[in-house]
N, C-alpha and C. Protein backbone atom coordinates (compact mmCIF):
# COMPACT_ATOMS: atom_id res chain seq x y z
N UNK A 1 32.58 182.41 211.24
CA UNK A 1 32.84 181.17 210.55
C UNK A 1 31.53 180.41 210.40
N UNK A 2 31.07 179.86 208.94
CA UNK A 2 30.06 179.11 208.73
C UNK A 2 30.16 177.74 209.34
N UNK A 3 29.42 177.47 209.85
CA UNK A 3 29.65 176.09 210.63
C UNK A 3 28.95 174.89 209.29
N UNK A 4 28.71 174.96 208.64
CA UNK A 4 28.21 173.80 207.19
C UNK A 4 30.02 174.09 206.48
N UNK A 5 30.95 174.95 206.93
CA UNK A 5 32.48 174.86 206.53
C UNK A 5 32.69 173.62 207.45
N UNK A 6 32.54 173.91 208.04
CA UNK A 6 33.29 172.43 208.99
C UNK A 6 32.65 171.20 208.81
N UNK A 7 32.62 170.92 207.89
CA UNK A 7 31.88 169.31 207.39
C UNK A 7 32.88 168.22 207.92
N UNK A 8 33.82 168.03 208.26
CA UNK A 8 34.51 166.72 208.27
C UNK A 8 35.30 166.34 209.65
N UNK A 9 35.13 165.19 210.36
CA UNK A 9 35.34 164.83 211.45
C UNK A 9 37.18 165.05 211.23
N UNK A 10 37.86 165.28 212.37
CA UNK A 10 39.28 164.47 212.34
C UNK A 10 39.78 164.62 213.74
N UNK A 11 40.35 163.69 213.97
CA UNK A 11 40.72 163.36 215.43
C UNK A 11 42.14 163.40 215.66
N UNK A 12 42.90 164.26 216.80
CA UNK A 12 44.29 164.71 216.63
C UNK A 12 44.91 163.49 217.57
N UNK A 13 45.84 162.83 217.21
CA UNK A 13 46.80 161.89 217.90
C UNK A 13 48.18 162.80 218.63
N UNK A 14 48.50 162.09 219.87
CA UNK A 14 49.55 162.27 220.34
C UNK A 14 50.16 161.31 220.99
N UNK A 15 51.91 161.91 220.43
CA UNK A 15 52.60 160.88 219.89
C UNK A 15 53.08 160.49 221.61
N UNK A 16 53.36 159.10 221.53
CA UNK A 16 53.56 158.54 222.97
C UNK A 16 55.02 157.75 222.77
N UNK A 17 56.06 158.24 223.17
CA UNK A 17 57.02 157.13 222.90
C UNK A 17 57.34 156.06 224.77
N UNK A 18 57.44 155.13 224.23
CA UNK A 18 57.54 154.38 225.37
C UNK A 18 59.15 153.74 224.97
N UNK A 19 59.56 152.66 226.32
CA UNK A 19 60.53 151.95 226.47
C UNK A 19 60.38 150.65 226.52
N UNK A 20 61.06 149.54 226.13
CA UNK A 20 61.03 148.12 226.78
C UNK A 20 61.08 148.25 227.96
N UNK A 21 60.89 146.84 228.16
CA UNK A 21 61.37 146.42 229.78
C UNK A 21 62.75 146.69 230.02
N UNK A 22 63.59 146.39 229.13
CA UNK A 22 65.03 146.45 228.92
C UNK A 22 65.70 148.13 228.60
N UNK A 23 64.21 148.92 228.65
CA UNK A 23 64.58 150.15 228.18
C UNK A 23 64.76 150.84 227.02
N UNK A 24 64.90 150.20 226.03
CA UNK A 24 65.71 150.68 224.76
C UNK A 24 64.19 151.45 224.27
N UNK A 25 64.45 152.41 223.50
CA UNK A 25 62.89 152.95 223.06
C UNK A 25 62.30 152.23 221.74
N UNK A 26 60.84 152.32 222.17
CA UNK A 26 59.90 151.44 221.12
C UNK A 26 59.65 152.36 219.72
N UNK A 27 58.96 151.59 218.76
CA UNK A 27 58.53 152.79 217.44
C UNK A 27 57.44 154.16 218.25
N UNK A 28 57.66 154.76 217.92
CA UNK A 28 56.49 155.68 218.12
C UNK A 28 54.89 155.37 217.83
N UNK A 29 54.34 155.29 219.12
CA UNK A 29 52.91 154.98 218.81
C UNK A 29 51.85 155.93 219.25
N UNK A 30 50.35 156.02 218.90
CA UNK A 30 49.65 157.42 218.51
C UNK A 30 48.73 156.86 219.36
N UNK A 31 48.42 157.89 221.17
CA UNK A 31 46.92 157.88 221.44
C UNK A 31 46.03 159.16 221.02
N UNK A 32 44.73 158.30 220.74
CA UNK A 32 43.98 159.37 220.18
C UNK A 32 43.64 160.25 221.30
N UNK A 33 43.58 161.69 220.62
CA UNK A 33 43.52 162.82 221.49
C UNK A 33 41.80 163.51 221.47
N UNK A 34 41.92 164.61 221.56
CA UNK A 34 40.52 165.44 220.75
C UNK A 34 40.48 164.85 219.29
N UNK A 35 38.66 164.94 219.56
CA UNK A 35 38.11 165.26 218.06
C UNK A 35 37.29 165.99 217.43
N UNK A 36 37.28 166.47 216.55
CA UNK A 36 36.61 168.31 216.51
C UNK A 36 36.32 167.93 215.10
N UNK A 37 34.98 169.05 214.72
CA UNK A 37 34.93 168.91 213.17
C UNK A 37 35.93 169.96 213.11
N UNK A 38 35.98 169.95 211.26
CA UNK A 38 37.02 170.40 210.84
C UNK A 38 36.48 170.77 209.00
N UNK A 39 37.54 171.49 208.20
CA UNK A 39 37.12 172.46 207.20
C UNK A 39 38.05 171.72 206.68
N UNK A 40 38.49 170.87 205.24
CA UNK A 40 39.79 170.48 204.73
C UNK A 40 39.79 170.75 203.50
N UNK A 41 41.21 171.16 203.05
CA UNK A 41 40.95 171.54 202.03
C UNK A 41 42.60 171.46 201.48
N UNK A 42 42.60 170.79 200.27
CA UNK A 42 44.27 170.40 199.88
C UNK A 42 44.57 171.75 198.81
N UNK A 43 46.21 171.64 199.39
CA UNK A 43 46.44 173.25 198.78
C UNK A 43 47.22 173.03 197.91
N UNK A 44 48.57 171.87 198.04
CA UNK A 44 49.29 171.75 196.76
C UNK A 44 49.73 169.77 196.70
N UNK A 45 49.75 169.87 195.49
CA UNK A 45 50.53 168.28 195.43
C UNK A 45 51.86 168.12 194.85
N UNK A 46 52.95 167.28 194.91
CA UNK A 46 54.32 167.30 194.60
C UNK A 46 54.73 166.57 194.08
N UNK A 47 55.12 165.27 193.34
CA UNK A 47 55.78 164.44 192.74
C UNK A 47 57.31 165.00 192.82
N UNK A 48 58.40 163.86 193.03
CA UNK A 48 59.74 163.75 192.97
C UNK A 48 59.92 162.31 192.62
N UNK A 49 60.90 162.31 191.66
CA UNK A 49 61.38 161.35 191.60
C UNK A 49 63.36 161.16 191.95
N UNK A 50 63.47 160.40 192.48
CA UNK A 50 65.01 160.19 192.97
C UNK A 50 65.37 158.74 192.77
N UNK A 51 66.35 158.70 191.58
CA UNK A 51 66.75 157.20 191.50
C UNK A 51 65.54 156.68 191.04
N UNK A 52 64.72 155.33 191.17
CA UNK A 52 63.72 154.32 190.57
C UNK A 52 62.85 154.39 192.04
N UNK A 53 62.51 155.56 192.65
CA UNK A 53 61.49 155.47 193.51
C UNK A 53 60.69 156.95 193.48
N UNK A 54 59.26 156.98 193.09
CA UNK A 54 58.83 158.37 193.12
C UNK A 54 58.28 158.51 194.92
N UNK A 55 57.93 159.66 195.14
CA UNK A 55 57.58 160.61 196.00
C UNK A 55 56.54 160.96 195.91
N UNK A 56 55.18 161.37 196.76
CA UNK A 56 54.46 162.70 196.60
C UNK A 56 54.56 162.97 197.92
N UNK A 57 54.39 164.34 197.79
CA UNK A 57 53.81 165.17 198.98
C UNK A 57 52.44 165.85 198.53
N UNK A 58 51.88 166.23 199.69
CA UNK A 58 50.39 166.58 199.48
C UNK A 58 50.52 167.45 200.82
N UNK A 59 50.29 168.79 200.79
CA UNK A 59 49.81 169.55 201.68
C UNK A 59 48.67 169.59 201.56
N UNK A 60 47.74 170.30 203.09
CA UNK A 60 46.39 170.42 202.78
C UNK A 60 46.33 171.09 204.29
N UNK A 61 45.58 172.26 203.97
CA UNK A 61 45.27 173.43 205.15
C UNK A 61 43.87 172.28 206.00
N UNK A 62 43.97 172.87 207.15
CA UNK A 62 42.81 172.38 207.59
C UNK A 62 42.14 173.37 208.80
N UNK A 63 41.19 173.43 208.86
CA UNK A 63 40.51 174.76 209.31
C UNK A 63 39.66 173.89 210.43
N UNK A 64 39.64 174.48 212.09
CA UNK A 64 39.12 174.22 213.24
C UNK A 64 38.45 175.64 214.03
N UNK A 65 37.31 175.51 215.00
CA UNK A 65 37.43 176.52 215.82
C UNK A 65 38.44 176.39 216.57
N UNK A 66 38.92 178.05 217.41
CA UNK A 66 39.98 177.45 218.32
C UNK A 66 39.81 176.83 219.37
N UNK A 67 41.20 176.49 219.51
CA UNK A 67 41.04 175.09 220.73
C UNK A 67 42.43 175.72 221.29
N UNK A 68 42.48 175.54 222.95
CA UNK A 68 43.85 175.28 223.54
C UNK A 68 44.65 174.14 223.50
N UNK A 69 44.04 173.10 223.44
CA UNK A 69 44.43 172.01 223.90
C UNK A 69 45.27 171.16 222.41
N UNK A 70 45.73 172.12 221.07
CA UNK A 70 45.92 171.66 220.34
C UNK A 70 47.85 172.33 220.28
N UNK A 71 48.72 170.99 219.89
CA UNK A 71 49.86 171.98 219.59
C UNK A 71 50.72 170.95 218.61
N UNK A 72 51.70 171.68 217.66
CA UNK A 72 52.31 170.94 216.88
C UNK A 72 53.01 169.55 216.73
N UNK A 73 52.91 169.33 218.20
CA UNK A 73 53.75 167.54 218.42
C UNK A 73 52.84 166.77 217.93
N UNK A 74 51.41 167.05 217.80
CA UNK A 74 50.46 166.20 217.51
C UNK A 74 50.60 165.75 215.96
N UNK A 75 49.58 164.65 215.58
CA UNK A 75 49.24 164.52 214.54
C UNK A 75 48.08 164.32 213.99
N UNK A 76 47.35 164.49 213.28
CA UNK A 76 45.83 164.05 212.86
C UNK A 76 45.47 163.28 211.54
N UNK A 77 44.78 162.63 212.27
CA UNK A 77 44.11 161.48 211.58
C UNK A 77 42.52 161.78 210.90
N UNK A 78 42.57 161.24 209.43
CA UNK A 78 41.47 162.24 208.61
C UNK A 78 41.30 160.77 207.32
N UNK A 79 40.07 160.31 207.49
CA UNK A 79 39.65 159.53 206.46
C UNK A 79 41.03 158.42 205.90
N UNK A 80 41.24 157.96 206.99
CA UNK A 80 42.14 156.52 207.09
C UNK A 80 43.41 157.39 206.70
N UNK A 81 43.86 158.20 206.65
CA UNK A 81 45.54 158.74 206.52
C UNK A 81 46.18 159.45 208.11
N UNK A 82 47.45 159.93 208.05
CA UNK A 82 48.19 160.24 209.23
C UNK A 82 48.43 162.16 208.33
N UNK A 83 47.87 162.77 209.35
CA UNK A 83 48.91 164.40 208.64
C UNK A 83 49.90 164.57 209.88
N UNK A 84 50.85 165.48 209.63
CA UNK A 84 52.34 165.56 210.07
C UNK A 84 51.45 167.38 210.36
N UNK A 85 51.77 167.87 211.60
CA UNK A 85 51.21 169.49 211.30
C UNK A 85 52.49 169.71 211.10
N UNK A 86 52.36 170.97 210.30
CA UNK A 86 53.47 171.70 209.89
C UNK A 86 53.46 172.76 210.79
N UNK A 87 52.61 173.50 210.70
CA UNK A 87 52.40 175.05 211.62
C UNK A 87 50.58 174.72 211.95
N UNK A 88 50.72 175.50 213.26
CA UNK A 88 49.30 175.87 213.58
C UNK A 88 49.14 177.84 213.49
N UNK A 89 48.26 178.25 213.23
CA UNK A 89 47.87 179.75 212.75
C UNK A 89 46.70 179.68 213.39
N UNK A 90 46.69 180.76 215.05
CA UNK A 90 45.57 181.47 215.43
C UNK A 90 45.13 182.60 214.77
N UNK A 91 43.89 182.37 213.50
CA UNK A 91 43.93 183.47 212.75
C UNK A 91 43.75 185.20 213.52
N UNK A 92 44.32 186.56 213.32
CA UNK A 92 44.10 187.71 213.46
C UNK A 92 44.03 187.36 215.08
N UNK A 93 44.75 186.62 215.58
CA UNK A 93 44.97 186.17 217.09
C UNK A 93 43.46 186.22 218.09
N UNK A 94 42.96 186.16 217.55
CA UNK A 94 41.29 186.28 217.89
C UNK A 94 40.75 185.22 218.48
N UNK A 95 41.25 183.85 218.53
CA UNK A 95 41.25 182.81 219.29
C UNK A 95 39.63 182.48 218.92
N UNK A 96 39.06 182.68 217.51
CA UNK A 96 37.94 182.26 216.76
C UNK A 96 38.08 181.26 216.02
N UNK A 97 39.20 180.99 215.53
CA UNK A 97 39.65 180.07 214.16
C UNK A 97 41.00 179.61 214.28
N UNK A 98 41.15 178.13 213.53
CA UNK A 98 42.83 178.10 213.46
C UNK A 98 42.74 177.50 211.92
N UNK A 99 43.96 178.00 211.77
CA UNK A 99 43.96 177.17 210.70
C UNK A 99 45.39 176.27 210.78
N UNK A 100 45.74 175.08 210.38
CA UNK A 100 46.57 174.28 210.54
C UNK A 100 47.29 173.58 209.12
N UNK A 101 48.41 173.68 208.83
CA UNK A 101 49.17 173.71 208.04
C UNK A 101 49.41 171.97 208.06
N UNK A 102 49.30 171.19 207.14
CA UNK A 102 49.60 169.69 207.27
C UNK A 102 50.43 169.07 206.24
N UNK A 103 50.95 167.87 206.08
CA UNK A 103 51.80 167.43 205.34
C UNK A 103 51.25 165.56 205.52
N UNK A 104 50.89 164.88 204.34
CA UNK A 104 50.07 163.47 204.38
C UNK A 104 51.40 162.68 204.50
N UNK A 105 51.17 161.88 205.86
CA UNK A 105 52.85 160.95 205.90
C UNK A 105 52.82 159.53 205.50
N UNK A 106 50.87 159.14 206.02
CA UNK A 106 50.75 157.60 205.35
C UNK A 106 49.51 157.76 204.62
């Protein structure tokens, strides 16, 4: 793997749900986790429309060396947006590369 591929910072969040005092559970909130460069690269875009409100979706692969410490509950954060992972892929199981499957949520 060319390391001038990995041009772009992104830092993986994990998701923390907490309780009130009273217990009841709070919104879901994100501490930042690892941050690794990274390879990005958008693979498809989507428009829907339903009723008088459109949609997009935006996938976009994103390419890391491997890491253990990475797994799908997470989320990553990349030039002020939130990605949702979809799948993580240890390429040819070689534990050289991953590539990570994403979905843009904000």
């Amino acid at each position: 793997m060319r390391a001038g591929a990995l041009n772009r910072r992104i830092t993986f969040l994990v998701k923390s749900e907490g309780s009130s005092a009273e217990g009841y559970p709070e919104e879901q909130q994100y501490t930042p986790g690892p941050s690794c460069w990274a390879g990005v690269k958008p693979i498809t875009a989507k428009e829907t429309f339903a009723g008088n409100t459109e949609k997009t979706e935006a996938t976009t692969l994103i390419t890391i060396r491997y890491r253990k410490d990475i797994n799908d509950d997470m989320v990553i954060s990349y030039s002020s947006a939130i990605y949702e992972i979809e799948s993580i892929v240890d390429v040819n199981e070689g534990h050289f590369k991953m590539e990570i499957l994403v979905k843009k949520v904000k």
